[in-house]
Every structure is written in C-alpha cells, then in structure tokens.
C-alpha atoms as a PDB file:
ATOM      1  CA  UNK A   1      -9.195  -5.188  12.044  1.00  0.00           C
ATOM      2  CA  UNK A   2      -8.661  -8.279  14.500  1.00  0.00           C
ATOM      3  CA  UNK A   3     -12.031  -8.696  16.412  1.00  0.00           C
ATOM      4  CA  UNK A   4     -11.525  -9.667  20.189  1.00  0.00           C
ATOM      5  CA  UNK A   5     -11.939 -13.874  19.432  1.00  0.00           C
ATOM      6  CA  UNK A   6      -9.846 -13.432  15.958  1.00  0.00           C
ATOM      7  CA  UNK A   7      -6.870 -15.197  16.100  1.00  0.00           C
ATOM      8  CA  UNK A   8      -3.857 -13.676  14.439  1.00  0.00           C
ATOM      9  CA  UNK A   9      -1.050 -15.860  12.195  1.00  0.00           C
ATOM     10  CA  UNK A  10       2.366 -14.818  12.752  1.00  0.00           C
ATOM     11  CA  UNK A  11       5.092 -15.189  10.042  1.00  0.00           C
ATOM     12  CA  UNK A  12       8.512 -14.720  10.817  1.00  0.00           C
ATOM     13  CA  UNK A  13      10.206 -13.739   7.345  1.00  0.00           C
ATOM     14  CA  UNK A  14      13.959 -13.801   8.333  1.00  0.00           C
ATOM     15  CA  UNK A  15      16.189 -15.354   5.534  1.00  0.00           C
ATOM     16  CA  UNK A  16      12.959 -16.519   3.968  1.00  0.00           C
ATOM     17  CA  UNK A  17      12.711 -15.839  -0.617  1.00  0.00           C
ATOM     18  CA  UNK A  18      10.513 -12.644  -0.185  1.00  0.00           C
ATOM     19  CA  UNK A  19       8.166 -14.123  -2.666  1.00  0.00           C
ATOM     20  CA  UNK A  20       7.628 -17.443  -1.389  1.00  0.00           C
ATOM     21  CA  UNK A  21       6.326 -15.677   1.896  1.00  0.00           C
ATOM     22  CA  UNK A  22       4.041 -13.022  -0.384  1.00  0.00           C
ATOM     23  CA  UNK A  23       2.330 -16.103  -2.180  1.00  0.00           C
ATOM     24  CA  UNK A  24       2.070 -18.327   0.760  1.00  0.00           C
ATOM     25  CA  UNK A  25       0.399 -14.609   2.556  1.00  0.00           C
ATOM     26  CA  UNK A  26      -1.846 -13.868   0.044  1.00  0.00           C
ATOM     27  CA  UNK A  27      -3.268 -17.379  -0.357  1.00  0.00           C
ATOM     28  CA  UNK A  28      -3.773 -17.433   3.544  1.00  0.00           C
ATOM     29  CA  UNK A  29      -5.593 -13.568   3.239  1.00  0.00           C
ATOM     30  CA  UNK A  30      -7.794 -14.570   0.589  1.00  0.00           C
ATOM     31  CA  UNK A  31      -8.776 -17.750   3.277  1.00  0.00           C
ATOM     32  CA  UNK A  32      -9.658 -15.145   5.936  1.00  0.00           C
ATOM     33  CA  UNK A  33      -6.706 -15.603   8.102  1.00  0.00           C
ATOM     34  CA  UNK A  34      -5.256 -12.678   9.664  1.00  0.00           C
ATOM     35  CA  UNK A  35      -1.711 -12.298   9.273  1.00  0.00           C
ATOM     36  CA  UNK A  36       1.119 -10.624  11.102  1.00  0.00           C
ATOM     37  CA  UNK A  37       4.630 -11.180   9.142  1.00  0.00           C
ATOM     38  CA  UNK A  38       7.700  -9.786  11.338  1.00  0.00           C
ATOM     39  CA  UNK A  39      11.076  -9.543  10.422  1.00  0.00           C
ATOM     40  CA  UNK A  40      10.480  -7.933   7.184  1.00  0.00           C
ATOM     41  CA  UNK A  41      14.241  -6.205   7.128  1.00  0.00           C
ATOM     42  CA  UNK A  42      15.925  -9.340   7.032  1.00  0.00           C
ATOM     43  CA  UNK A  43      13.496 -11.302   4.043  1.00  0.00           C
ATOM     44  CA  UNK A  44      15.887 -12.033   1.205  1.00  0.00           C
ATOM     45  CA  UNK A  45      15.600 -11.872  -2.639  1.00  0.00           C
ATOM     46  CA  UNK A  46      17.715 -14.076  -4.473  1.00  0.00           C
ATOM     47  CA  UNK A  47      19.962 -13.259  -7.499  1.00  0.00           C
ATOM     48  CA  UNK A  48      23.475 -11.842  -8.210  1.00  0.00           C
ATOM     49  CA  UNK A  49      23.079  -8.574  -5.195  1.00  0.00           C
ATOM     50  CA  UNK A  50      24.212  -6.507  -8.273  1.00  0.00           C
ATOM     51  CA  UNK A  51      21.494  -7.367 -10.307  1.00  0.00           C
ATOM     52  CA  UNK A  52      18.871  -7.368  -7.829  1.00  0.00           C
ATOM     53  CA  UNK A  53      19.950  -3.777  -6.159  1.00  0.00           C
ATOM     54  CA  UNK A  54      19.714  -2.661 -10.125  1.00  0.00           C
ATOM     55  CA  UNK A  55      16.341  -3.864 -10.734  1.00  0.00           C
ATOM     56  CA  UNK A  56      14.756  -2.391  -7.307  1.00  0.00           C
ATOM     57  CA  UNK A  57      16.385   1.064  -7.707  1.00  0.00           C
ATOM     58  CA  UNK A  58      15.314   0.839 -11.654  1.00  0.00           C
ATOM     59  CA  UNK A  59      11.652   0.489 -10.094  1.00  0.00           C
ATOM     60  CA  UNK A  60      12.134   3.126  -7.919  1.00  0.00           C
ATOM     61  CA  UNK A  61      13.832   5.782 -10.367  1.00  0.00           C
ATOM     62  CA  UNK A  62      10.703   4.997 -12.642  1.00  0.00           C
ATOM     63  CA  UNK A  63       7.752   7.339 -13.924  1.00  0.00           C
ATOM     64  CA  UNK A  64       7.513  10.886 -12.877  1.00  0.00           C
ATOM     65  CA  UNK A  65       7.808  11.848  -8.898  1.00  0.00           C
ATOM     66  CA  UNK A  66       4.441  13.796  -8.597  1.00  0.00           C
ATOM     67  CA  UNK A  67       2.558  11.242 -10.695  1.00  0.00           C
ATOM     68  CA  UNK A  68       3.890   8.353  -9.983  1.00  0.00           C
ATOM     69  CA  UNK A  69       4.281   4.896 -10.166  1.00  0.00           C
ATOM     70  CA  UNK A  70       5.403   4.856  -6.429  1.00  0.00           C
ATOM     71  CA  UNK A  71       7.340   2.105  -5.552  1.00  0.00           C
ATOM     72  CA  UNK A  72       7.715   2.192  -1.289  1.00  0.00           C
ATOM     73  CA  UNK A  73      11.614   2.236   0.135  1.00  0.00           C
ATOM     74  CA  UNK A  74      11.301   0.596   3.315  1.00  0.00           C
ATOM     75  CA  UNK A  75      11.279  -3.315   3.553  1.00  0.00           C
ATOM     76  CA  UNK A  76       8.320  -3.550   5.246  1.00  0.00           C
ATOM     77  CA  UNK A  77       6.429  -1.581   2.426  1.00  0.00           C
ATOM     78  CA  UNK A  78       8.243  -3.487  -0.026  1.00  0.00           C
ATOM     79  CA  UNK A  79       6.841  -6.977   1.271  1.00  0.00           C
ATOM     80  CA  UNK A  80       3.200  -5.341   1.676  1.00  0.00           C
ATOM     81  CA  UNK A  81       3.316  -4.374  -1.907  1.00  0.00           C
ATOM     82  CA  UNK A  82       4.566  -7.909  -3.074  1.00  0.00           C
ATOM     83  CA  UNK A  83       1.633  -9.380  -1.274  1.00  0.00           C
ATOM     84  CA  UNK A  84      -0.777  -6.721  -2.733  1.00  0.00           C
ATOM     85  CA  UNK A  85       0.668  -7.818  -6.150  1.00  0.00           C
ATOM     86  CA  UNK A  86      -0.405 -11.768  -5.466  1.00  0.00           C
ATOM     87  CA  UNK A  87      -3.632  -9.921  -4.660  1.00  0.00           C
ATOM     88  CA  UNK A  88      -7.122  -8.834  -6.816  1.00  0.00           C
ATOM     89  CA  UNK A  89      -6.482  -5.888  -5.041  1.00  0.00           C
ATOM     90  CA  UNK A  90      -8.800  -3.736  -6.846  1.00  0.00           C
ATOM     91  CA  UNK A  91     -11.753  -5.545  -5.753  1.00  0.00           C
ATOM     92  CA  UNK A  92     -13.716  -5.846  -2.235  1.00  0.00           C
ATOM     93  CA  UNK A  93     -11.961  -9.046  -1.341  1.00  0.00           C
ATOM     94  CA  UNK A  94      -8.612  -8.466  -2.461  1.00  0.00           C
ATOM     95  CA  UNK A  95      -8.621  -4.925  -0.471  1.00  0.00           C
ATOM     96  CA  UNK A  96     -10.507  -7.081   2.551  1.00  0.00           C
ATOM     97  CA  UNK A  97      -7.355  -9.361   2.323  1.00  0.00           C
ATOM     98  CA  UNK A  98      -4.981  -6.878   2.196  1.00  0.00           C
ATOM     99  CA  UNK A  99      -6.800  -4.817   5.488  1.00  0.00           C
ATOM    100  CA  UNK A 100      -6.041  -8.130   7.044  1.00  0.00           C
ATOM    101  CA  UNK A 101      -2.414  -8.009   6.498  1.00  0.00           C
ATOM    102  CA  UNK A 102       0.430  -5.963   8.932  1.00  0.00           C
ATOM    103  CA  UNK A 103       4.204  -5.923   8.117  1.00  0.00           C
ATOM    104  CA  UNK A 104       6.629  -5.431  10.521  1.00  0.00           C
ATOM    105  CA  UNK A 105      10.260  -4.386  10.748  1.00  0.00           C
ATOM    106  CA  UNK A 106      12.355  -6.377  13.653  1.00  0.00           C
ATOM    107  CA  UNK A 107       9.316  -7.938  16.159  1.00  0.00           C
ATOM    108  CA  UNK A 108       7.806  -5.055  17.990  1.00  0.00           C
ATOM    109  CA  UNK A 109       5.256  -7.365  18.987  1.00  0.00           C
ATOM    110  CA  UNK A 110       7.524  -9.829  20.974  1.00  0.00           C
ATOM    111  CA  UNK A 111       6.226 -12.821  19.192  1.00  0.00           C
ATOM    112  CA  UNK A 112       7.501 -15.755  18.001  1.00  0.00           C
ATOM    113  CA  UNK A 113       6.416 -16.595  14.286  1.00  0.00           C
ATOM    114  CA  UNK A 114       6.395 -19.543  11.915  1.00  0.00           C
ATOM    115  CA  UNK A 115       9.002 -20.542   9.487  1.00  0.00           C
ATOM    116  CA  UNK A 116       7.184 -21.304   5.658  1.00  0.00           C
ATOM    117  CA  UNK A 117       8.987 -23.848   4.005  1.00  0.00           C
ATOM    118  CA  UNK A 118      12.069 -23.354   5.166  1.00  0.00           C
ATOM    119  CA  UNK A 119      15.094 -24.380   3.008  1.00  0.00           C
ATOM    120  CA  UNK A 120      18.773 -23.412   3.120  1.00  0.00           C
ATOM    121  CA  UNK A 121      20.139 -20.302   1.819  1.00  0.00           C
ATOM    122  CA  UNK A 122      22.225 -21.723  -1.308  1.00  0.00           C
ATOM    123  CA  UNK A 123      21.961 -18.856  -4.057  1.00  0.00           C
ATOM    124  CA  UNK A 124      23.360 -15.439  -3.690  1.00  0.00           C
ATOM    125  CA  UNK A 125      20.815 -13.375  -2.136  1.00  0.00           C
ATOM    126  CA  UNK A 126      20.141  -9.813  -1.107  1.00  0.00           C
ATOM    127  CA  UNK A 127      18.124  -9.422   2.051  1.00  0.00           C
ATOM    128  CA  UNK A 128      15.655  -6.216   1.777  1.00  0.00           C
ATOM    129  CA  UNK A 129      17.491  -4.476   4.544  1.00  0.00           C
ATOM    130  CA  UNK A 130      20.241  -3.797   1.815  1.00  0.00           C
ATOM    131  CA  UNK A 131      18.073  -3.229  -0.997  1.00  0.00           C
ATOM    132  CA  UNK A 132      15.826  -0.703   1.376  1.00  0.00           C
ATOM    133  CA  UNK A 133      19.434   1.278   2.021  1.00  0.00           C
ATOM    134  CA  UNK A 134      20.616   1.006  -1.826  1.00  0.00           C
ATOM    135  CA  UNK A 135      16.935   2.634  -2.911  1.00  0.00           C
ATOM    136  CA  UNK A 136      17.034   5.031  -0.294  1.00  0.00           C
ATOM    137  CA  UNK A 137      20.399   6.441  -1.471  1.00  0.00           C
ATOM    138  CA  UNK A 138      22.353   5.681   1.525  1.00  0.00           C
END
C-alpha cells in the first residue's frame, strides 16, 4: 500500500493500445513506482473488432469453469491481468509490483492522469468497454 510520503503515478488509459500502457506499467512497477491507471473502460485493442471480440471470448470460453483458467470480464480486470502478464508474477517482486498497481473504471478518484505515448487512433480498434460487454454475454 501507498505509505503517507509515497507519491502515486496516475495513468489515464483512454484511447490508449491496452498493451502499450501494460508494458510501459509494469516497467514503472518493477522501478517501485506506484501506479494508479484510470479509465480502464475506454483502453482500446487494435485489430479487425471481429477478430478481437473472437479471440477474448475464445479466452474466456476456455478450460473447465470450476478449474479454470479464469480469464476476468470486466475491463479493469482485463488491464490488471495484462500487466500481471508483463510481470514475474510468481516471485516476491513481481507480486510486490503488482500490490503496487490499482485499475480503475471511469476516474473515481477525480484525478487527472498522464497520456503514454500518445499517437492517433489509425487502425480499427475495439475499446475494452465492448469487449467487457461481448464476454459478458450482453
């Protein structure tokens, strides 16, 4: 958790690639920053929408529903578990890193984040709002 002098990074992920922001996360959790990312719902993956609602819902559908592998539904869950991915999760540091790391839907903390890299939109894209609804069956 955030100590009382720790100061917190905050990422605004809204029509940023979803894995440009993971990579750029993780490499700034593994540094010992921590890191708020808001605006998860509107991140984007990019790809023909058809393809890319396919491939999430493929993940999803997979393994057996009581042992798993679980693959989260909402698009904040989603981006944590892209980050844990760019992570060595399984050891003390990667799980320290990841401890460090919230994921938020909309800003519910009223802040005003950075932009990483920012380039224009110019391939068809998804954002995960619409691939959280298409997983979710709705």
């Amino acid at each position: 958790m955030a100590e009382a002098g720790e100061k917190r990074v905050v990422v605004d992920a809204a029509e940023q690639v979803m894995g440009r922001v993971c990579s750029n996360v993780a490499k700034r959790l593994l540094n010992g920053q921590n890191i708020v990312i808001i605006n998860a719902e509107r991140a984007v993956v990019t790809g023909r929408p058809e393809m890319v609602l396919s491939l999430y819902r493929e993940k999803r559908e997979r393994g057996d529903p009581h042992h798993g592998p679980f693959y989260p539904t909402l698009p904040e869950a989603i981006i944590k578990r892209g980050v844990r991915g760019m992570l060595p999760y399984k050891q003390a540091r990667g799980r320290d890193a990841l401890r460090r790391l919230r994921v938020y839907a909309g800003n519910p903390i009223n802040a005003s984040g950075q932009q990483l890299a920012k380039k224009p939109l110019t391939h068809k894209y998804v954002t995960l709002a619409e691939v959280s609804k298409s997983i979710r069956g709705g």
